[in-house]
C-alpha atoms as a PDB file:
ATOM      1  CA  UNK A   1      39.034 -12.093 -14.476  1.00  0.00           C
ATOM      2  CA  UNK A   2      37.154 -10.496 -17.694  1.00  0.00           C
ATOM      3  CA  UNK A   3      33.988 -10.466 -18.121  1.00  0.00           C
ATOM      4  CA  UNK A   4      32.222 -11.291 -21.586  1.00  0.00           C
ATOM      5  CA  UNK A   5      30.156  -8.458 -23.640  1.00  0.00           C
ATOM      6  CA  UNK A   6      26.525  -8.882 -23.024  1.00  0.00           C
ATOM      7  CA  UNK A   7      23.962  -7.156 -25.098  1.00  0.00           C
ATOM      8  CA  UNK A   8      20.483  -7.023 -24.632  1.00  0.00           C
ATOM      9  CA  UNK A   9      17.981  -6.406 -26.940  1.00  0.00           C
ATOM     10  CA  UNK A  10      15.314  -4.921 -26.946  1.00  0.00           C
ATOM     11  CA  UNK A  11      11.253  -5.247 -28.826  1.00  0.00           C
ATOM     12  CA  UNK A  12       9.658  -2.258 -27.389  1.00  0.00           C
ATOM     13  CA  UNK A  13       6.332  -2.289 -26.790  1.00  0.00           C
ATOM     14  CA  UNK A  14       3.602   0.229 -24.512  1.00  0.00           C
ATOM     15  CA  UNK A  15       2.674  -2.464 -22.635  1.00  0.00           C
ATOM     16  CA  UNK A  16       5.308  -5.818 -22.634  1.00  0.00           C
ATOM     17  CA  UNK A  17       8.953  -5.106 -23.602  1.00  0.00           C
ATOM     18  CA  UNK A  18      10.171  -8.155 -25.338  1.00  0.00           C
ATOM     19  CA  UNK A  19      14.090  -8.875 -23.753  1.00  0.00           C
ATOM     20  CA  UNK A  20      16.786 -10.608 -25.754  1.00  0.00           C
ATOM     21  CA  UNK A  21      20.377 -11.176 -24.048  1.00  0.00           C
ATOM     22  CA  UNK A  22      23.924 -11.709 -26.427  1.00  0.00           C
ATOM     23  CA  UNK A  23      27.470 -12.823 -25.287  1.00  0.00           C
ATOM     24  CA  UNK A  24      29.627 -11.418 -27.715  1.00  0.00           C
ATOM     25  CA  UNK A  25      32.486 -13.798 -27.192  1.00  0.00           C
ATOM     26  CA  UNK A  26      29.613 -16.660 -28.640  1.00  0.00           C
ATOM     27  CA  UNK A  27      27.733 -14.124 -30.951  1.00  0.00           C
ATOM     28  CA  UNK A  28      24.533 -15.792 -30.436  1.00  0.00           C
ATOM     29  CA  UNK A  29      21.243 -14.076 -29.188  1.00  0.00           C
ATOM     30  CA  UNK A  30      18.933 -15.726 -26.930  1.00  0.00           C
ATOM     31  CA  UNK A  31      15.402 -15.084 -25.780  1.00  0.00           C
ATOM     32  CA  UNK A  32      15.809 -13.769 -22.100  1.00  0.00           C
ATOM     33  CA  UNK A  33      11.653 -12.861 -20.806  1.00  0.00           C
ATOM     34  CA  UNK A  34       9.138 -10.359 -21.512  1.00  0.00           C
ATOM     35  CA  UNK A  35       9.152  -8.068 -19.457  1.00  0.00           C
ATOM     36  CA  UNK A  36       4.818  -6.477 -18.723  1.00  0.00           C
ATOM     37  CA  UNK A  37       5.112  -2.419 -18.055  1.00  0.00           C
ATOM     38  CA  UNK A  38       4.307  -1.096 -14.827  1.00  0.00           C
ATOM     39  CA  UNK A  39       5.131   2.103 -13.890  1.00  0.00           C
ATOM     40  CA  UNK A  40       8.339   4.303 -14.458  1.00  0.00           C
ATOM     41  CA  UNK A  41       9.536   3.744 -10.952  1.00  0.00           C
ATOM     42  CA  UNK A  42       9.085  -0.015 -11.403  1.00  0.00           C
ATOM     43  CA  UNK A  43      10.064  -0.173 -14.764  1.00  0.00           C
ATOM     44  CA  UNK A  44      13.529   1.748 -13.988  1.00  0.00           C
ATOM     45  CA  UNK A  45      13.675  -0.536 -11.102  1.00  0.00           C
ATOM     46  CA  UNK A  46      13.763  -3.811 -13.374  1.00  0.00           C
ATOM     47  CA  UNK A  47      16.031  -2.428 -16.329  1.00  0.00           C
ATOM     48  CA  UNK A  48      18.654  -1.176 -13.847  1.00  0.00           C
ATOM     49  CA  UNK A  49      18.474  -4.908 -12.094  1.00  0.00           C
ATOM     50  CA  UNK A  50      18.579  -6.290 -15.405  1.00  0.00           C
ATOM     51  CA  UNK A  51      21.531  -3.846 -16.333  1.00  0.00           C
ATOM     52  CA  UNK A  52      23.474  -4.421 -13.443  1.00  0.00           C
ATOM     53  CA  UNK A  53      22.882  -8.648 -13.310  1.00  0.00           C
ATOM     54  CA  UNK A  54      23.059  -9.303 -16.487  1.00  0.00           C
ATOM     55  CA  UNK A  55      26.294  -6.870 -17.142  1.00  0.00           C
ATOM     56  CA  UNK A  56      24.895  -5.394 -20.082  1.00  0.00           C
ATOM     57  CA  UNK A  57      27.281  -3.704 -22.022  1.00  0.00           C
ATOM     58  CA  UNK A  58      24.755  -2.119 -24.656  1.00  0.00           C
ATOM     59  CA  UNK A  59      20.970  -2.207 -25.175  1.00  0.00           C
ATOM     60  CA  UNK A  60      19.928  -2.424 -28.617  1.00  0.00           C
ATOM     61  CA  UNK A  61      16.395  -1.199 -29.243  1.00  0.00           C
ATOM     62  CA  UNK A  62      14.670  -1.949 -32.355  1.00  0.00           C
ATOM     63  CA  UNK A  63      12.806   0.585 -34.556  1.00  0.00           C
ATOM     64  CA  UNK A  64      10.166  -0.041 -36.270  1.00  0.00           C
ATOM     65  CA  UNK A  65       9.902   1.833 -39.101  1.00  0.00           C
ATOM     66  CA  UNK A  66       7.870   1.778 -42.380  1.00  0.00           C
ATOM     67  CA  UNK A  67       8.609  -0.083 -45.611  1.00  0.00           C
ATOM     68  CA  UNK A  68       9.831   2.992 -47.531  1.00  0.00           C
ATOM     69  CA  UNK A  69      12.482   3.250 -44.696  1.00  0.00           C
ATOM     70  CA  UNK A  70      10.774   6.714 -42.368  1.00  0.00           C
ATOM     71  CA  UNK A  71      10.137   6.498 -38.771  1.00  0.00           C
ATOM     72  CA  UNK A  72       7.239   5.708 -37.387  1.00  0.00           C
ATOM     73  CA  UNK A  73       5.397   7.347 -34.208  1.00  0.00           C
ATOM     74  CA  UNK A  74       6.393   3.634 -32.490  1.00  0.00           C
ATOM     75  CA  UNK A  75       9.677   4.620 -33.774  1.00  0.00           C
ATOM     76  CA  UNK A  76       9.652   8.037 -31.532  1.00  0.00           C
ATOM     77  CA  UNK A  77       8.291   6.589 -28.909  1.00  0.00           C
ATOM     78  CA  UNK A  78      11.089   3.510 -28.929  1.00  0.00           C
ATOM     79  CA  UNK A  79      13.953   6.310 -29.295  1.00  0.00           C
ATOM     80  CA  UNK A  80      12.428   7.936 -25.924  1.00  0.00           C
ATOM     81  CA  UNK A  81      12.221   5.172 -24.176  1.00  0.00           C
ATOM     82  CA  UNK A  82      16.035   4.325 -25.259  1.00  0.00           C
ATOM     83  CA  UNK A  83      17.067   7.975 -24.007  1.00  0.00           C
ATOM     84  CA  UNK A  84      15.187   7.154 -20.636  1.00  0.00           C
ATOM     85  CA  UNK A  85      16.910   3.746 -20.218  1.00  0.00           C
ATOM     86  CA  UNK A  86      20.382   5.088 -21.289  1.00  0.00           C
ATOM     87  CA  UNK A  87      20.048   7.968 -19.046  1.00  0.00           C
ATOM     88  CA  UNK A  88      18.838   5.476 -16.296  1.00  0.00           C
ATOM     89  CA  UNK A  89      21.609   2.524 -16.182  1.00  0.00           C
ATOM     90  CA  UNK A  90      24.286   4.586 -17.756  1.00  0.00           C
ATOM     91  CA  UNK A  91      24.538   1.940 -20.573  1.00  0.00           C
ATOM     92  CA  UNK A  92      24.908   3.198 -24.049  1.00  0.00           C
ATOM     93  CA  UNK A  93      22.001   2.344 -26.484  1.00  0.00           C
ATOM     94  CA  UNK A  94      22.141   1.659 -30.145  1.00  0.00           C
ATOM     95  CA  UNK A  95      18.764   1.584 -32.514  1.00  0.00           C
ATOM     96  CA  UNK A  96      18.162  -1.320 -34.991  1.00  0.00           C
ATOM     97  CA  UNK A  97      15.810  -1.208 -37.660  1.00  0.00           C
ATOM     98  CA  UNK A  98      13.117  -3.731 -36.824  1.00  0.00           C
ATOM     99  CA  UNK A  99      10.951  -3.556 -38.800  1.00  0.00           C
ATOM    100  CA  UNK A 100      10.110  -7.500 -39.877  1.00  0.00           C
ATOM    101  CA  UNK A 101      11.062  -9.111 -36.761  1.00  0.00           C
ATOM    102  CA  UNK A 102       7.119  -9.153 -35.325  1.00  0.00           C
ATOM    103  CA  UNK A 103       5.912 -11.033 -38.823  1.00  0.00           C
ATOM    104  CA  UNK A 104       9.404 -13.563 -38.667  1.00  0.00           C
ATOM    105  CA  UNK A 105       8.589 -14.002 -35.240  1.00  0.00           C
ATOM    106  CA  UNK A 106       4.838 -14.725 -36.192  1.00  0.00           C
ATOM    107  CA  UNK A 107       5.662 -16.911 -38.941  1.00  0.00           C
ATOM    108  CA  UNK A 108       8.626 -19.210 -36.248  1.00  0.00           C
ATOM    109  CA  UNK A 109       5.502 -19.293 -33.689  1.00  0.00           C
ATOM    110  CA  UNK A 110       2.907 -20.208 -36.264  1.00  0.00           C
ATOM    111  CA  UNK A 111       5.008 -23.499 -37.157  1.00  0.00           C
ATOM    112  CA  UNK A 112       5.167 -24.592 -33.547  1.00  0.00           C
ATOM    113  CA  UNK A 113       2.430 -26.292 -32.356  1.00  0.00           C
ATOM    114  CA  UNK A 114       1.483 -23.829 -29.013  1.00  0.00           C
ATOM    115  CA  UNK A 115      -1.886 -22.380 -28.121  1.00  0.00           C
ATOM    116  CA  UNK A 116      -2.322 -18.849 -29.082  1.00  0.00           C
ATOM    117  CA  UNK A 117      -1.882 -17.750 -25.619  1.00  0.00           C
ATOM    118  CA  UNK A 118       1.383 -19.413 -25.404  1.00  0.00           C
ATOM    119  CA  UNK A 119       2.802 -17.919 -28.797  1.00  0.00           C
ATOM    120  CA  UNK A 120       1.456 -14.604 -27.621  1.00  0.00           C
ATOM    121  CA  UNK A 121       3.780 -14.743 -24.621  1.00  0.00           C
ATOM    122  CA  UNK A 122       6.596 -15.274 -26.746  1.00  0.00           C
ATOM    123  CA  UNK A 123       6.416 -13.299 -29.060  1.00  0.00           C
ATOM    124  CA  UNK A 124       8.073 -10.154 -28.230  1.00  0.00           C
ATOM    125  CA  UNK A 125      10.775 -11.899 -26.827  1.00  0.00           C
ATOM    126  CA  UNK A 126      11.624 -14.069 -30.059  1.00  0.00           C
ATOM    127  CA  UNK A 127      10.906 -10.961 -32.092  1.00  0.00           C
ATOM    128  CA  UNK A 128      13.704  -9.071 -29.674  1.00  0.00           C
ATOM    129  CA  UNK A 129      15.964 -12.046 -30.254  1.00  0.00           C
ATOM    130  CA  UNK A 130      15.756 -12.163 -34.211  1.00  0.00           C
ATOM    131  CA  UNK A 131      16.773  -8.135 -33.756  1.00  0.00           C
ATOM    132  CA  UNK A 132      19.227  -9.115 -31.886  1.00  0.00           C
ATOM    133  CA  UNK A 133      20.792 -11.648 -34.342  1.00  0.00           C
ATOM    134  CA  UNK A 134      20.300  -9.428 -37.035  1.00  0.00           C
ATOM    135  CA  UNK A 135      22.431  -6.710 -35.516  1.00  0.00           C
ATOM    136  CA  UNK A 136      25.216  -9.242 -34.666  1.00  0.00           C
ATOM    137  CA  UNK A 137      24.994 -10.203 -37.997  1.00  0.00           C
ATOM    138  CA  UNK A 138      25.351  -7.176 -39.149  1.00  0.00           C
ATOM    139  CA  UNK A 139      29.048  -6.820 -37.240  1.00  0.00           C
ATOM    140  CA  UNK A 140      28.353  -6.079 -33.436  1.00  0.00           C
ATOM    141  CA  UNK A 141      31.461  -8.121 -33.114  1.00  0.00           C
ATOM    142  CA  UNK A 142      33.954  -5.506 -34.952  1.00  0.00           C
ATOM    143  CA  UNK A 143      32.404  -2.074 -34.736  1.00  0.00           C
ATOM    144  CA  UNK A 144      30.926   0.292 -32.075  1.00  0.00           C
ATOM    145  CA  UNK A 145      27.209   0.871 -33.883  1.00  0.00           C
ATOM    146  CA  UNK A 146      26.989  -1.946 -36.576  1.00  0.00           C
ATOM    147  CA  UNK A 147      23.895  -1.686 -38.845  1.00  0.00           C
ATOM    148  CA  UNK A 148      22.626   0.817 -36.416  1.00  0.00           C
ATOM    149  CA  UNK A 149      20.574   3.923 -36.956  1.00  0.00           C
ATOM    150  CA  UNK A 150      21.526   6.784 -35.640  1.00  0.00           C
END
């Protein structure tokens, strides 16, 4: 029996990792959880888990970079912690540039009426989710790396 291509995207942050999951075959990204940092040994724990239950096929991490198109230090730090998850699960990782998905994601949350402390919890995750549609969109369905930067 095949399996469908899952995705998972990916709003890294120091402290909560927002988590978006994709079927391929459907094309449509979904908010999966945030995910709060703990430690490495924890952390690898949980992205290998996720990884291995989920079947991801690819992460996709978002980069946020500036206006004028440069990296960022965020940008370093969210191409590290791609090299330490592909390294980890053995699942290949694309970057996506990111880099209006927090103020969308702001802007969805403002127009639902939720306490601040429940549109803080979902942010990341809806911000990892519009990545995550915007790199379908941009033809994760008929090429290896679409839209991605290298």
């Amino acid at each position: 029996m095949l399996h469908s291509t899952r995705i998972a995207g990916i709003d890294y942050g120091t402290v909560r990792i927002g988590i978006a999951t994709a079927d391929l075959e459907v094309g449509i990204a979904g908010p999966y959880e945030n995910y709060n940092r703990r430690s490495e040994k924890l952390d690898g724990q949980y992205f290998s888990e996720l990884a291995q239950q989920e079947r991801i096929a690819r992460f996709v991490v978002g980069l946020p970079v500036h206006l004028s198109g440069n990296e960022s230090q965020k940008s370093r730090e969210a191409r590290e912690f791609g090299t330490w998850l592909e390294k980890l699960t053995g699942v290949p990782v694309d970057y996506f540039d990111e880099r209006y998905t927090s103020s969308e994601a702001e802007a969805i949350l403002g127009d639902a009426n939720l306490s601040k402390k429940k549109r803080k919890a979902r942010l990341d995750q809806l911000a990892a989710q519009i990545m995550l549609t915007a790199y379908l969109e941009a033809g994760a369905k008929s090429q290896e790396s679409p839209g991605g930067i290298e």
